[in-house]
C-alpha atoms as a PDB file:
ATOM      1  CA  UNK A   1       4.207  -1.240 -12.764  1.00  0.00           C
ATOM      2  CA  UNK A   2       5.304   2.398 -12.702  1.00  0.00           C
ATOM      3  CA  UNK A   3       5.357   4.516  -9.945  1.00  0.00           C
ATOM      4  CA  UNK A   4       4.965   8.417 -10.869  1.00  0.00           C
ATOM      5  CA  UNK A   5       5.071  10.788  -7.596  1.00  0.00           C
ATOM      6  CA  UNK A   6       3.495  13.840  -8.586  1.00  0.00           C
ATOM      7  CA  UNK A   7       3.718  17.136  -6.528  1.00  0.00           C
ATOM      8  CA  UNK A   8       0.532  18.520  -5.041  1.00  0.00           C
ATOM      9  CA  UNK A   9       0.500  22.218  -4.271  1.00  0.00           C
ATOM     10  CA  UNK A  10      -3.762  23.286  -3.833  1.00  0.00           C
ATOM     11  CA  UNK A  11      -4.756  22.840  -0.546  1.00  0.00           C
ATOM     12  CA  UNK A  12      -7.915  21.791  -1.200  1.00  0.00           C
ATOM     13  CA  UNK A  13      -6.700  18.499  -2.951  1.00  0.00           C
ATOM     14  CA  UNK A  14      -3.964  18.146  -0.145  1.00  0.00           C
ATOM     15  CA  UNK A  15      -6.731  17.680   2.403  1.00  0.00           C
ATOM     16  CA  UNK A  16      -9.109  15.723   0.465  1.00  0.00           C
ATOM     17  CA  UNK A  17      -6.766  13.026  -0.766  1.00  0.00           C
ATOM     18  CA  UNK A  18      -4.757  12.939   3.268  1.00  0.00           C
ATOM     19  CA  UNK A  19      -8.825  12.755   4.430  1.00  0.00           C
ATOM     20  CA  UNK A  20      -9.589   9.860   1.745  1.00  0.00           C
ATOM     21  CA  UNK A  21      -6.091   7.743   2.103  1.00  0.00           C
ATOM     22  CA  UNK A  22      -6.722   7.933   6.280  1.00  0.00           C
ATOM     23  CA  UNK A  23     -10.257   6.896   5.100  1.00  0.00           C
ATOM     24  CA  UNK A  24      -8.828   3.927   3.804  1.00  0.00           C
ATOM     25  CA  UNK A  25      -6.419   2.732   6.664  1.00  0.00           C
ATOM     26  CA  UNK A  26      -8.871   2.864   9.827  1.00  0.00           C
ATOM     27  CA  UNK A  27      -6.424   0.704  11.429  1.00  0.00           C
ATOM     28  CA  UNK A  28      -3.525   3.191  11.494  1.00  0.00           C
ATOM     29  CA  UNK A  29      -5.488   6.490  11.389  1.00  0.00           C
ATOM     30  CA  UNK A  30      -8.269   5.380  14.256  1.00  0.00           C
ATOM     31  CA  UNK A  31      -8.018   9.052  15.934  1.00  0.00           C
ATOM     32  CA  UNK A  32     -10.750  11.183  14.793  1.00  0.00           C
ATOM     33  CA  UNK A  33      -9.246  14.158  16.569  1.00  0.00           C
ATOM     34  CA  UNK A  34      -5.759  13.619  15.103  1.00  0.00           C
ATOM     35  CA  UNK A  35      -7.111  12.847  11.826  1.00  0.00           C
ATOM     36  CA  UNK A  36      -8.876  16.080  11.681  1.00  0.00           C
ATOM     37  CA  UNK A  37      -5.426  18.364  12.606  1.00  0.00           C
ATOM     38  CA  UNK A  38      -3.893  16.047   9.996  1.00  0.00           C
ATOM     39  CA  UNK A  39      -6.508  17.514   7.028  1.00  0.00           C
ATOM     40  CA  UNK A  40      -6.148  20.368   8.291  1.00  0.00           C
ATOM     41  CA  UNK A  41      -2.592  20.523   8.750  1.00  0.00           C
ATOM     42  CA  UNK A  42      -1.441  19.085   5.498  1.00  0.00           C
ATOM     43  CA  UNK A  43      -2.341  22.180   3.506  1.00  0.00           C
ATOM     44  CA  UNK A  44       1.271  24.202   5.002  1.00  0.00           C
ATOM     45  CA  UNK A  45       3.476  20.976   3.744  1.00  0.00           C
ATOM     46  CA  UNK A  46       5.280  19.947   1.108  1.00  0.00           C
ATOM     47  CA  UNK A  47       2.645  17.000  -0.892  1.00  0.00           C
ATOM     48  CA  UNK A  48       3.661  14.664  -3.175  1.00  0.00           C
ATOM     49  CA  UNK A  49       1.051  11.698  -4.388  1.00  0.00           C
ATOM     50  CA  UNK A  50       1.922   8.394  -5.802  1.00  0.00           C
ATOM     51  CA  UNK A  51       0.314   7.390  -9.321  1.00  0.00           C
ATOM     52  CA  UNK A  52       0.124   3.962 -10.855  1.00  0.00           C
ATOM     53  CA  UNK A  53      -1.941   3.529 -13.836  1.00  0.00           C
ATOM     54  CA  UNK A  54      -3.302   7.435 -13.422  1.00  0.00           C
ATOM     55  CA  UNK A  55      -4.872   6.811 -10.144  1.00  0.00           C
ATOM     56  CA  UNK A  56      -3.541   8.409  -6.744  1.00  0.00           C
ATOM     57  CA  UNK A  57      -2.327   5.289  -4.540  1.00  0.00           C
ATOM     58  CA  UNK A  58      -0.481   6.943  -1.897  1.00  0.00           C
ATOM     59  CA  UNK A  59       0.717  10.697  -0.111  1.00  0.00           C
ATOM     60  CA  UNK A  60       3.497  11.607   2.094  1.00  0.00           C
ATOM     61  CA  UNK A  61       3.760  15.158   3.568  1.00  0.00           C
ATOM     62  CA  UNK A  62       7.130  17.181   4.559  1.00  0.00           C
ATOM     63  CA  UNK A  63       7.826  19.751   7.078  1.00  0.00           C
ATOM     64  CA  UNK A  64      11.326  21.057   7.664  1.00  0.00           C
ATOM     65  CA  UNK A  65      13.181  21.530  10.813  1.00  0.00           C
ATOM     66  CA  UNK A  66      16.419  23.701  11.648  1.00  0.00           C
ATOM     67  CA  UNK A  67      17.441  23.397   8.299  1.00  0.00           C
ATOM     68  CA  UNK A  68      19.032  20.296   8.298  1.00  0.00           C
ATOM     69  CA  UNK A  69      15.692  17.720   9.004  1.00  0.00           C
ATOM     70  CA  UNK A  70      12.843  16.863   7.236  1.00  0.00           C
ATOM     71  CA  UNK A  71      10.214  15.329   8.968  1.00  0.00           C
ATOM     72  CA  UNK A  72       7.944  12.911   7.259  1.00  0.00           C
ATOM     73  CA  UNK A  73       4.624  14.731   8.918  1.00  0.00           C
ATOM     74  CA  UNK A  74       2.020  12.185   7.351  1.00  0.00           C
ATOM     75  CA  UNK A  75       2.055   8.970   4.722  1.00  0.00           C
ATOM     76  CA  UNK A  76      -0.234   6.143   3.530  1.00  0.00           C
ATOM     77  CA  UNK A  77      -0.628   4.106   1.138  1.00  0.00           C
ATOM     78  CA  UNK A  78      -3.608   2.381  -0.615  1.00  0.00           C
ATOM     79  CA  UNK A  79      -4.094  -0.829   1.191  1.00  0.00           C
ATOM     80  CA  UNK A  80      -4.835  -2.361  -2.071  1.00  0.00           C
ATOM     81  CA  UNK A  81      -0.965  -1.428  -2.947  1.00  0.00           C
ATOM     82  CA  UNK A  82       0.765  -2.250  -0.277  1.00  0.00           C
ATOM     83  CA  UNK A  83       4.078  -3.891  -0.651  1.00  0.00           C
ATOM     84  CA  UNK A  84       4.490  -3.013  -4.289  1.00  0.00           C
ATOM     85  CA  UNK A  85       6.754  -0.237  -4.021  1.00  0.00           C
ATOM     86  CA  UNK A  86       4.808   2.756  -3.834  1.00  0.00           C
ATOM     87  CA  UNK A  87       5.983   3.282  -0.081  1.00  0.00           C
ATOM     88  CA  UNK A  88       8.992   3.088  -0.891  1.00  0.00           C
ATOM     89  CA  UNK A  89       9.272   5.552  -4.115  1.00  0.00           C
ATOM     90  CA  UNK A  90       7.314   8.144  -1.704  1.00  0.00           C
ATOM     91  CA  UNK A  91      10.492   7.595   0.749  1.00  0.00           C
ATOM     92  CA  UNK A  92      12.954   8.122  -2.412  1.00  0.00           C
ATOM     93  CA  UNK A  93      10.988  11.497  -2.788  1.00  0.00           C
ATOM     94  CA  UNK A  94      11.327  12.786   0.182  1.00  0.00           C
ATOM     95  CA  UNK A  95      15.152  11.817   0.202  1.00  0.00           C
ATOM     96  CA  UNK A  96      15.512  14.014  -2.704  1.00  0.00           C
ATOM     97  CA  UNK A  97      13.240  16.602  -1.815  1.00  0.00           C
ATOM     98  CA  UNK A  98      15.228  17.054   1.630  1.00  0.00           C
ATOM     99  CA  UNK A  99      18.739  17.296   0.292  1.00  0.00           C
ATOM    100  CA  UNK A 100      17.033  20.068  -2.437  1.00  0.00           C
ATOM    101  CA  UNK A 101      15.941  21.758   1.294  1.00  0.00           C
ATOM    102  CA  UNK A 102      19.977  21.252   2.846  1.00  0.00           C
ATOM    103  CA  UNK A 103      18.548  18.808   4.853  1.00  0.00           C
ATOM    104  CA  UNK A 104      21.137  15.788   6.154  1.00  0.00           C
ATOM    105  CA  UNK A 105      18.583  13.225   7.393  1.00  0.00           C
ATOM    106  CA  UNK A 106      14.700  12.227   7.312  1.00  0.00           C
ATOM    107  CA  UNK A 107      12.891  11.846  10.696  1.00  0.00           C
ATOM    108  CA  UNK A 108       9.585  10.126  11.258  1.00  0.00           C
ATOM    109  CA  UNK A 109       7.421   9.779  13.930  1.00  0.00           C
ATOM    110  CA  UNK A 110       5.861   6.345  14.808  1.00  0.00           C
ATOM    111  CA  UNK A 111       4.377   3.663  17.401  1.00  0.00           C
ATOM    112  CA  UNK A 112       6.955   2.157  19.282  1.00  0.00           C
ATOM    113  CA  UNK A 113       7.677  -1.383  19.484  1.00  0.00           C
ATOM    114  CA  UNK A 114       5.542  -1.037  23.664  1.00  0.00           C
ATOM    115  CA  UNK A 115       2.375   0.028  22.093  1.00  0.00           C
ATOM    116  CA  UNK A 116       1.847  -3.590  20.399  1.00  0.00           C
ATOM    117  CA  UNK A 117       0.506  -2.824  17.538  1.00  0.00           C
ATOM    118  CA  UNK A 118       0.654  -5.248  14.787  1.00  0.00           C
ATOM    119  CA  UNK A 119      -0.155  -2.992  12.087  1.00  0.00           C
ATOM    120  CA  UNK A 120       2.517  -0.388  13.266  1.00  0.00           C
ATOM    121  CA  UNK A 121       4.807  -3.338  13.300  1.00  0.00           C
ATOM    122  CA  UNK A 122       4.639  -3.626  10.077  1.00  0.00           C
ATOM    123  CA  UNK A 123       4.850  -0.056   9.670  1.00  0.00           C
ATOM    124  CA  UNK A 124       7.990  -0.178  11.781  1.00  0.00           C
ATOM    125  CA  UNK A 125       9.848  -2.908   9.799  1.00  0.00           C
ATOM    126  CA  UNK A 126       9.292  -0.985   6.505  1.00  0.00           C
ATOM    127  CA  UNK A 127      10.840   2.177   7.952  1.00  0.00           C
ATOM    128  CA  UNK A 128      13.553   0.167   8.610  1.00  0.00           C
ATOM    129  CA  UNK A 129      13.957  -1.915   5.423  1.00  0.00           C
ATOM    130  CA  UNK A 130      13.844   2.120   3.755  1.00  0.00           C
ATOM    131  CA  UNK A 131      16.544   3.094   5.858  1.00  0.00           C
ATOM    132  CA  UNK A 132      15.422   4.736   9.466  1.00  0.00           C
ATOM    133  CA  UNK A 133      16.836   3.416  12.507  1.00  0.00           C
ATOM    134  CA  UNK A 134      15.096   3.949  16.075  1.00  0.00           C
ATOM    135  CA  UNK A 135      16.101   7.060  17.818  1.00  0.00           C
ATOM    136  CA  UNK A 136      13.746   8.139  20.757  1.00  0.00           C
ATOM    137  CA  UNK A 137      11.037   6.477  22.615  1.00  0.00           C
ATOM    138  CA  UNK A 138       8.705   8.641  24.652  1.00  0.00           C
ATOM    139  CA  UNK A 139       4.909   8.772  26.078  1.00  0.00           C
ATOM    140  CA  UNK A 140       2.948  11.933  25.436  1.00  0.00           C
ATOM    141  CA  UNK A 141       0.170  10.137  27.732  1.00  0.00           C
ATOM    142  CA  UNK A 142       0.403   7.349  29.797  1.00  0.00           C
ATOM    143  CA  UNK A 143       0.479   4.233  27.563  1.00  0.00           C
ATOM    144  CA  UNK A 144       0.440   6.135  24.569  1.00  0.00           C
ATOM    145  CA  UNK A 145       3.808   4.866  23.303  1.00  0.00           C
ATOM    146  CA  UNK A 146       5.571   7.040  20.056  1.00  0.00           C
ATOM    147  CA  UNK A 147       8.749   6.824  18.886  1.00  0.00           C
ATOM    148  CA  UNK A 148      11.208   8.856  16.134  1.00  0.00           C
ATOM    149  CA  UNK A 149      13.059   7.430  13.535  1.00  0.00           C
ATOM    150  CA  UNK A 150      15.913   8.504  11.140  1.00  0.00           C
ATOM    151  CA  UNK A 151      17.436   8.513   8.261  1.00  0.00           C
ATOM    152  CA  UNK A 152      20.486   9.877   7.251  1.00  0.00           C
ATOM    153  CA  UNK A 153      20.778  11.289   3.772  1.00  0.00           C
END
């Protein structure tokens, strides 16, 4: 299987494909609120789409921070397509597309291990299989448990 990651730049398909990948993983992206600043937020970020066989599979959206951190704002993947790779090649992507930027690591922002979520335990474990070890834990609300991750590049 090949994995081609193609840079998205029209807002328009930036928010329709975030809006249809969220769509498809209701277990992740269960927030209708958050979902909504997400399509509408994606449009100011760096986009870049996963392609296998000519169809769009999975997205991951940049932001930069101080120069030296890019932030993984948003990614999914096609459940259909998960654990072939296509997580991972969106990772490599950002990896390069942050050292193009100066950056010297990759954050991302995730449920921590108190939440008890199996799904983001899974998403957890493939941060860290990419690279990202835990840095922060915090709670924006009570029981609403986040946590940041990094990589360094």
């Amino acid at each position: 299987m090949t994995i081609k990651i193609d840079q998205i730049e029209d807002a328009v398909t930036k928010s329709s494909l975030l809006a249809k990948f969220t769509n498809e993983l209701p277990t992740w992206f269960g927030r209708p609120e958050a979902n909504a600043h997400y399509v509408r937020g994606v449009v100011d970020r760096d986009v870049f789409a996963a392609v296998v066989d000519r169809q769009q599979c999975g997205l991951i959206a940049l932001e930069y921070h101080f120069e030296i951190t890019c932030n993984i704002w948003w990614m999914g993947v096609s459940p259909a397509v998960h654990r072939r790779g296509i997580g991972r090649a969106l990772i490599e992507r950002a990896a390069q597309e942050a050292l193009k930027h100066g950056c010297r690591q990759l954050a991302v922002e995730t449920m921590s291990p108190r939440a008890d979520s199996p799904e983001y335990g899974l998403t957890r474990r493939f941060y860290e299989a990419v690279g990202f070890v835990p840095f922060v834990e915090f709670e924006p609300h009570p029981g609403d448990y986040f946590m940041w991750m990094l990589r360094e590049l």
